[in-house]
N, C-alpha and C. Protein backbone atom coordinates (compact mmCIF):
# COMPACT_ATOMS: atom_id res chain seq x y z
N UNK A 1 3.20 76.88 -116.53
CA UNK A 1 3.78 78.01 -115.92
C UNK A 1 4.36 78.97 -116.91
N UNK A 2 5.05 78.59 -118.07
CA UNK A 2 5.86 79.55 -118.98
C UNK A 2 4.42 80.41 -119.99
N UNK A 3 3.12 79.50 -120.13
CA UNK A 3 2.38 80.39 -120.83
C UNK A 3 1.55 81.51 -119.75
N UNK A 4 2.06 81.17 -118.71
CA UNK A 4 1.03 82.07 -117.75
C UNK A 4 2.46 83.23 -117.76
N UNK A 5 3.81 83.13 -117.46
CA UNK A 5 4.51 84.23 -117.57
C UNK A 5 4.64 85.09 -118.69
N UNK A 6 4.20 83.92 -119.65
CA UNK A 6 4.45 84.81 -121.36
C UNK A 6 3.12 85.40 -121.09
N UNK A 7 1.96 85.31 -121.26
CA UNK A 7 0.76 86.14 -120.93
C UNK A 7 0.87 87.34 -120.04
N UNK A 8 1.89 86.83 -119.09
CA UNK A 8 1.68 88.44 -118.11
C UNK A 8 2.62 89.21 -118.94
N UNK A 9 3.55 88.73 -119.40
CA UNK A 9 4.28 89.77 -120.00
C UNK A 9 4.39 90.40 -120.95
N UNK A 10 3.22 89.61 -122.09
CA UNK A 10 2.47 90.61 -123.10
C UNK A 10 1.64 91.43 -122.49
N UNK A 11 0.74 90.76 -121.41
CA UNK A 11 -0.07 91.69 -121.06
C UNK A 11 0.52 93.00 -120.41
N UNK A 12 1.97 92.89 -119.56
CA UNK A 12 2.19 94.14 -119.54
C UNK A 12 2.77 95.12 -120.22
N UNK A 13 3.45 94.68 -121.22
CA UNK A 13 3.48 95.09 -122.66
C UNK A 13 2.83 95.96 -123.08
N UNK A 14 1.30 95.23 -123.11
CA UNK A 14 0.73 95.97 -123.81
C UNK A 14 -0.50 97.45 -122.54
N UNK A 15 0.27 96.98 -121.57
CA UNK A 15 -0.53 98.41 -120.65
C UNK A 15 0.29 99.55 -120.87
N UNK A 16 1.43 99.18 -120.97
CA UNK A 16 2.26 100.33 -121.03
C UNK A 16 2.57 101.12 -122.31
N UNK A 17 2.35 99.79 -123.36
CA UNK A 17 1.80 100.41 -125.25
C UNK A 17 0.79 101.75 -124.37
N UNK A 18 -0.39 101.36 -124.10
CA UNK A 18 -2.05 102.17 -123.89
C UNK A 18 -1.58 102.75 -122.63
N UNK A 19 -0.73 103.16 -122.33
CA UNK A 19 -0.05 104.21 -121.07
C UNK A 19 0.82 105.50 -121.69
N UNK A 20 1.46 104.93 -122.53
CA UNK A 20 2.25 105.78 -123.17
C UNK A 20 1.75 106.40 -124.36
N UNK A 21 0.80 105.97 -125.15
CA UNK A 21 -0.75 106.19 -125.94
C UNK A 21 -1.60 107.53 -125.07
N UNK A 22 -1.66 107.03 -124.29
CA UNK A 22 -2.34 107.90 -122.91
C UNK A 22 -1.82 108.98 -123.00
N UNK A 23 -1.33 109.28 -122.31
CA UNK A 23 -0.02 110.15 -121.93
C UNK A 23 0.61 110.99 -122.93
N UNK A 24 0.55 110.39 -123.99
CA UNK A 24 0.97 111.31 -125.49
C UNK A 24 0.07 112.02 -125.99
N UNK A 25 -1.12 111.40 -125.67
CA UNK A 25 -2.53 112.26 -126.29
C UNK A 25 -3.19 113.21 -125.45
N UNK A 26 -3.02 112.57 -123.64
CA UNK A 26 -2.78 113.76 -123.12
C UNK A 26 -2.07 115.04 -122.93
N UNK A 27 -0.68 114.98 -123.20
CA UNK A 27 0.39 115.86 -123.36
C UNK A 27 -0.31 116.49 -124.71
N UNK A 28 -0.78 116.04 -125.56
CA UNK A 28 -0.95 117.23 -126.51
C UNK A 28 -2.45 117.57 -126.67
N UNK A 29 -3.30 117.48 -125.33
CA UNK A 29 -4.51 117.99 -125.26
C UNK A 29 -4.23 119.16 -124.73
N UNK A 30 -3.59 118.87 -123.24
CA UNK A 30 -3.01 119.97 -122.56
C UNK A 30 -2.53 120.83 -122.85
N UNK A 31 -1.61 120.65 -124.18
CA UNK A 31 -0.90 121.83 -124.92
C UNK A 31 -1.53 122.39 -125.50
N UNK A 32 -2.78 121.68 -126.20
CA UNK A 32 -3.49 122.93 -127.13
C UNK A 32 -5.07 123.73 -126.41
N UNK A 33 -5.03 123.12 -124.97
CA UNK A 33 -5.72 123.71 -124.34
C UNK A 33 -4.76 124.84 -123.93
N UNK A 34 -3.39 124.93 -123.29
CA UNK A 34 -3.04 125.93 -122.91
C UNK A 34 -2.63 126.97 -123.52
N UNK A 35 -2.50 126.61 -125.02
CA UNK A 35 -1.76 127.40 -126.35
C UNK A 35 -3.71 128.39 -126.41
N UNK A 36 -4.62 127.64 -126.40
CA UNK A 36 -6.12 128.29 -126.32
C UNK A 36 -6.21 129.34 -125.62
N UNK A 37 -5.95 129.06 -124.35
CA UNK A 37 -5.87 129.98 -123.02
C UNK A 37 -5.08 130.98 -122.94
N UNK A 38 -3.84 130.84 -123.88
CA UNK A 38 -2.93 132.02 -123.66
C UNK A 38 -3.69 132.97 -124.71
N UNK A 39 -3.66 132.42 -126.12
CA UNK A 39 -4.99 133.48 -127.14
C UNK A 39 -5.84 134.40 -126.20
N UNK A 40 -7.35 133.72 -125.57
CA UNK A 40 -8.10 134.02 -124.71
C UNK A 40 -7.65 135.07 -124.02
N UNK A 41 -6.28 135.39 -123.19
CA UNK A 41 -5.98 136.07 -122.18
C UNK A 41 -5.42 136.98 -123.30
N UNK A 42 -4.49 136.87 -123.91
CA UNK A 42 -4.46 138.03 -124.85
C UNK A 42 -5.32 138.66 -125.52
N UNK A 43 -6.29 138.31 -125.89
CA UNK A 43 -7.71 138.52 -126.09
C UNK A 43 -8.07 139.81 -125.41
N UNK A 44 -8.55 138.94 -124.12
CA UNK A 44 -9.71 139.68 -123.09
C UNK A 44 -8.71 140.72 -122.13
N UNK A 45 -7.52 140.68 -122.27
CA UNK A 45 -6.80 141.73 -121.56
C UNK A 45 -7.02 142.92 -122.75
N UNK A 46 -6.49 142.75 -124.03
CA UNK A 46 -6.61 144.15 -124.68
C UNK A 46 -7.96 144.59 -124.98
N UNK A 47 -8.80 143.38 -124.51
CA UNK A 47 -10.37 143.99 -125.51
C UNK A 47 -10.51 144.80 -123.68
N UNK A 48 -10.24 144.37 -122.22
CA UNK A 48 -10.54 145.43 -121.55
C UNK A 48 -10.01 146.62 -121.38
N UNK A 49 -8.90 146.56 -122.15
CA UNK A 49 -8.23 147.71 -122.41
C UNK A 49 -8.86 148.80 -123.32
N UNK A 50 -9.33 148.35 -124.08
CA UNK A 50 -10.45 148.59 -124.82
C UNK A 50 -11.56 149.65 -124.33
N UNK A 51 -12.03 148.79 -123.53
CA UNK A 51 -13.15 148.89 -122.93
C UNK A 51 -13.21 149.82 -122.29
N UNK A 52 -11.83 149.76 -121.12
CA UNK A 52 -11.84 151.14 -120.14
C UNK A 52 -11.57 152.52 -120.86
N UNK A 53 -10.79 152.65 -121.50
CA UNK A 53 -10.67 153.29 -122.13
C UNK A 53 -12.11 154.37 -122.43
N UNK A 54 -12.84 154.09 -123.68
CA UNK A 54 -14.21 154.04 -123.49
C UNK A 54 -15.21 154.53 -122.77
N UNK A 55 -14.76 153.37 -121.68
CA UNK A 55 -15.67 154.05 -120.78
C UNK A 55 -15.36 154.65 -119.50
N UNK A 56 -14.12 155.22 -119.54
CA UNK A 56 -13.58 156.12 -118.68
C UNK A 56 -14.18 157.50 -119.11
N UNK A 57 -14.36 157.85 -120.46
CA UNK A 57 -14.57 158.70 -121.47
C UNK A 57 -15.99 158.81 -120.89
N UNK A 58 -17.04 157.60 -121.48
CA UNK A 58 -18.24 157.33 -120.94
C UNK A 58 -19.38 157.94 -119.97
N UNK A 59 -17.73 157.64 -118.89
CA UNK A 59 -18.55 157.44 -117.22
C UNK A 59 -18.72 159.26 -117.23
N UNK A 60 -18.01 160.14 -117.93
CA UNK A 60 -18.01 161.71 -117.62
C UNK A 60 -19.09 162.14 -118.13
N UNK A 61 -20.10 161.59 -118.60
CA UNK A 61 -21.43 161.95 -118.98
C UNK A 61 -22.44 161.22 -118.16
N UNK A 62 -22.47 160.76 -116.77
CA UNK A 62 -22.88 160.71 -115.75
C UNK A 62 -23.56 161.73 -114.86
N UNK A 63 -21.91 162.45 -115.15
CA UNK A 63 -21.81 163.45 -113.56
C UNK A 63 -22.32 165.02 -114.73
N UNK A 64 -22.68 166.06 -113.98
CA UNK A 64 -23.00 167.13 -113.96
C UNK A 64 -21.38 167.61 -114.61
N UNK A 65 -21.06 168.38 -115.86
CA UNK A 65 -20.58 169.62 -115.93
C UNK A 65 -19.37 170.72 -114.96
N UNK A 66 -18.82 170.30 -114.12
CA UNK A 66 -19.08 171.20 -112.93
C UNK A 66 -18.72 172.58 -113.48
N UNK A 67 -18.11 173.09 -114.56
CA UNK A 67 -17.69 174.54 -115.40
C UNK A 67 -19.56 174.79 -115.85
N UNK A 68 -20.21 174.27 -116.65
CA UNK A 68 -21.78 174.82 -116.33
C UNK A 68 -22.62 174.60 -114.97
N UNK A 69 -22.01 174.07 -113.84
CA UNK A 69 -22.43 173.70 -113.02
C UNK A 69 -22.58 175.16 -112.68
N UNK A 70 -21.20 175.57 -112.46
CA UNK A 70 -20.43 176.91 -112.03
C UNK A 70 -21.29 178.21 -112.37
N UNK A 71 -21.00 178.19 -113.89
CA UNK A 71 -21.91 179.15 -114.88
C UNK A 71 -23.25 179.40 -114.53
N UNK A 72 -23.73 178.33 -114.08
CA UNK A 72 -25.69 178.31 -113.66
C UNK A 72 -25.45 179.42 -112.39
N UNK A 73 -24.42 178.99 -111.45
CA UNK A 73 -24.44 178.87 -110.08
C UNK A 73 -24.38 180.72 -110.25
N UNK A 74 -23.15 180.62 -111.00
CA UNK A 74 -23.33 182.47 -111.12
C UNK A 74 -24.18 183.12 -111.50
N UNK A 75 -25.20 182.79 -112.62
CA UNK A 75 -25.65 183.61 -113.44
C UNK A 75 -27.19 183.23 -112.60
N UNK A 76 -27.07 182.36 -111.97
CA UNK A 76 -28.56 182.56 -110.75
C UNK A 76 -28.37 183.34 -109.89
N UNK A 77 -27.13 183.84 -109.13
CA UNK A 77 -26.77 184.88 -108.28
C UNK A 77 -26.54 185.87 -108.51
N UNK A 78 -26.46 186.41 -109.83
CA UNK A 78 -26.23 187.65 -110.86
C UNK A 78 -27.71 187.99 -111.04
N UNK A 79 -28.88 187.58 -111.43
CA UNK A 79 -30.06 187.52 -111.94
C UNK A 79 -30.91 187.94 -110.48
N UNK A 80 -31.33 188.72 -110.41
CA UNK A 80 -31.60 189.02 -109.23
C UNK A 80 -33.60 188.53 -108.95
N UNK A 81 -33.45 188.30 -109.91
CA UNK A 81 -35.13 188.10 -110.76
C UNK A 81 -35.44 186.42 -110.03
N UNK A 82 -34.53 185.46 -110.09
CA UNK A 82 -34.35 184.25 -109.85
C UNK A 82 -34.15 183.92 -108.15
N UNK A 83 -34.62 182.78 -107.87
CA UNK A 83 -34.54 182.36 -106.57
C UNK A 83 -32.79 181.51 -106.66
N UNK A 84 -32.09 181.98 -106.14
CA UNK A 84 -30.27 181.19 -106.07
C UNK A 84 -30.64 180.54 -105.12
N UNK A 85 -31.54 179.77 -104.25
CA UNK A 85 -31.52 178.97 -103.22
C UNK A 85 -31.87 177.61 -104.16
N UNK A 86 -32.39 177.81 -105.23
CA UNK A 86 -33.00 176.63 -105.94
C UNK A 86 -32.33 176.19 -107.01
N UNK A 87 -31.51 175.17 -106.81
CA UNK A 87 -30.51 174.65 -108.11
C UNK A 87 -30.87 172.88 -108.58
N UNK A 88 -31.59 173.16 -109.69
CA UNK A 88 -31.91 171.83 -110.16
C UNK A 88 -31.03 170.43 -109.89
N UNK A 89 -31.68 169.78 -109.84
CA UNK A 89 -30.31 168.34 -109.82
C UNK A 89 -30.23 168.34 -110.77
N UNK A 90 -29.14 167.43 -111.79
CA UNK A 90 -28.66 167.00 -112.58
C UNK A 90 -28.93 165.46 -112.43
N UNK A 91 -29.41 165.03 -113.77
CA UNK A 91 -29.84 164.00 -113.88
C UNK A 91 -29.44 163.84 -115.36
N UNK A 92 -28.35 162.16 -115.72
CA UNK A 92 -28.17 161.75 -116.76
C UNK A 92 -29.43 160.76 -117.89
N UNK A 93 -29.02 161.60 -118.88
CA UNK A 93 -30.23 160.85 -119.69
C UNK A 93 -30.09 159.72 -119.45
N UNK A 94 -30.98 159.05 -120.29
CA UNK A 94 -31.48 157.17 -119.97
C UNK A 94 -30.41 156.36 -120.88
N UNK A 95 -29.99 157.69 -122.43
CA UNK A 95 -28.84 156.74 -123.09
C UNK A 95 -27.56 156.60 -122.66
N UNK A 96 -27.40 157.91 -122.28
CA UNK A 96 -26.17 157.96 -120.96
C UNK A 96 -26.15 156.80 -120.44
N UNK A 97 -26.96 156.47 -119.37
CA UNK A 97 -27.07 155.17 -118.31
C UNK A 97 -27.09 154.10 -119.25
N UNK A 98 -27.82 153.85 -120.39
CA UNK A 98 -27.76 152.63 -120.96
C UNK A 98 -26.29 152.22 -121.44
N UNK A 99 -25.84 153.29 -121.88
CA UNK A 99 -24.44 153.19 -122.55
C UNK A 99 -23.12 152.74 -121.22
N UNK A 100 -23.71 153.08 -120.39
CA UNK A 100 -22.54 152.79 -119.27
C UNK A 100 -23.00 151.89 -118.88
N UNK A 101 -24.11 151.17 -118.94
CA UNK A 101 -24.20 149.94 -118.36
C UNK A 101 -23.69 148.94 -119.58
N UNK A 102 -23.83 149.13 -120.72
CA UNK A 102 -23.09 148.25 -121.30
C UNK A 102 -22.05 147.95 -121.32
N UNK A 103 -20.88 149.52 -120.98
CA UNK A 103 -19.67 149.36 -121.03
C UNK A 103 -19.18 148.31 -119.77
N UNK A 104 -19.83 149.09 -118.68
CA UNK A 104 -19.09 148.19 -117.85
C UNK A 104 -19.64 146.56 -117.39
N UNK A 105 -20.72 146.16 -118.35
CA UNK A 105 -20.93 144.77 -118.14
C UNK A 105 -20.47 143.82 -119.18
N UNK A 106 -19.36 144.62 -120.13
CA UNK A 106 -18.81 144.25 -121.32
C UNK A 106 -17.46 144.40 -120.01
N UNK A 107 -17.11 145.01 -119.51
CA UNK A 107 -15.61 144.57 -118.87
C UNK A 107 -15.87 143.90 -118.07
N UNK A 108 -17.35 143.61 -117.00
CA UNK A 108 -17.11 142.80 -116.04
C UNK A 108 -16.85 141.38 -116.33
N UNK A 109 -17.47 141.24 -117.90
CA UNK A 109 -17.55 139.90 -118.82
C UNK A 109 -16.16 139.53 -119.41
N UNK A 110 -15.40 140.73 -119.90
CA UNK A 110 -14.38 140.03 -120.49
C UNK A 110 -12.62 140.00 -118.98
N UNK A 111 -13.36 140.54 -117.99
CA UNK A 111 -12.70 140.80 -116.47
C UNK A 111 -12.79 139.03 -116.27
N UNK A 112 -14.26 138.53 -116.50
CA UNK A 112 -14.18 137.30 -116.09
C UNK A 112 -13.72 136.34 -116.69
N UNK A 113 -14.04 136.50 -117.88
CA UNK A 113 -13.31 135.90 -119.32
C UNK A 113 -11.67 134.54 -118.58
N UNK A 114 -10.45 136.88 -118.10
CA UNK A 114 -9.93 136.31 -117.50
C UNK A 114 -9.45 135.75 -116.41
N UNK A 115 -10.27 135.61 -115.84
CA UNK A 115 -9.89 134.77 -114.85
C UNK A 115 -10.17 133.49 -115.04
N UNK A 116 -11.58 133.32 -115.51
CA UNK A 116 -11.42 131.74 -115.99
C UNK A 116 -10.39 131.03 -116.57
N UNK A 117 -10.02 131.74 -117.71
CA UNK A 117 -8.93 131.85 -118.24
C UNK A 117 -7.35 131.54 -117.37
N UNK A 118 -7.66 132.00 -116.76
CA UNK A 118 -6.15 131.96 -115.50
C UNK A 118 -6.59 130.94 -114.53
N UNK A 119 -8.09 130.43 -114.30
CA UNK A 119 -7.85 129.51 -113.53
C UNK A 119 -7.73 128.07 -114.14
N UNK A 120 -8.36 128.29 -115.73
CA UNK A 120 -7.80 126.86 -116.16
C UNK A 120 -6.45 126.67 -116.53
N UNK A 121 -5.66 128.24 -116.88
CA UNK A 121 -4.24 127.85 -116.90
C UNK A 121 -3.89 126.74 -115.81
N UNK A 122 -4.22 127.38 -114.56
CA UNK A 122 -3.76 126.74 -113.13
C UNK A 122 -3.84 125.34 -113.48
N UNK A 123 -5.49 125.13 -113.53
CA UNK A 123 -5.68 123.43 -113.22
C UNK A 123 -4.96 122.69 -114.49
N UNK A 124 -4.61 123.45 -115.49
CA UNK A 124 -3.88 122.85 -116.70
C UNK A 124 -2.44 122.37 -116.06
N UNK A 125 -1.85 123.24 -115.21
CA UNK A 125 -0.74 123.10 -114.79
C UNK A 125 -0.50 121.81 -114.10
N UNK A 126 -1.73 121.46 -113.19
CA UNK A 126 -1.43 120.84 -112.12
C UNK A 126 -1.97 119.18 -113.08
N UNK A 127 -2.60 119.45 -114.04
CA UNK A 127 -2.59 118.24 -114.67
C UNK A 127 -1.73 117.75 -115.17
């Protein structure tokens, strides 16, 4: 009977050695996952800051002019030679469009960045 109590009581000894082993190495996974995550979010918040910026600038080479919009609009109704019922569309070049599609699939990327970012904060938390 006394070697079967001495056995359990190394043996629980030693679960709680490899518990507290555990637990220590988890506590400092967690930390340097969340010390990661905070980088990341500082990161991808100023790089979209960045970004909009950019392509707020960007997006105005989309749209038509509207001050030469204006200018056309007069100087076709001044011109008596010209049909004023007929006003071209406006259409942005192709680098235009290429350039705004990069911008904004560079923020939708680093938009997602954080949230991933914020949702592993979360599940970090709850671990």
């Amino acid at each position: 009977g006394e070697t079967c109590t001495s056995s359990q009581e190394d043996l629980s000894v030693h679960w709680r050695k490899c518990y507290s082993t555990l637990t220590e190495y988890d506590s400092k996974v967690v930390s340097s996952w969340t010390e990661e995550m905070n980088t990341t979010l500082i990161f991808a918040s100023l790089y979209s800051a960045v970004v909009t910026a950019f392509l707020v600038e960007s997006y105005k080479q989309l749209s038509e002019d509207p001050v030469e919009a204006l200018l056309s609009r007069i100087s076709s109704q001044l011109d008596p030679g010209t049909n004023s019922s007929f006003q071209p569309s406006y259409t942005p070049s192709s680098s235009d469009i290429a350039v705004n599609a990069a911008w904004f699939s560079s923020l939708v990327l680093a938009l997602s960045a954080v949230l991933i970012a914020i949702l592993v904060k979360q599940w970090l938390f709850h671990y």
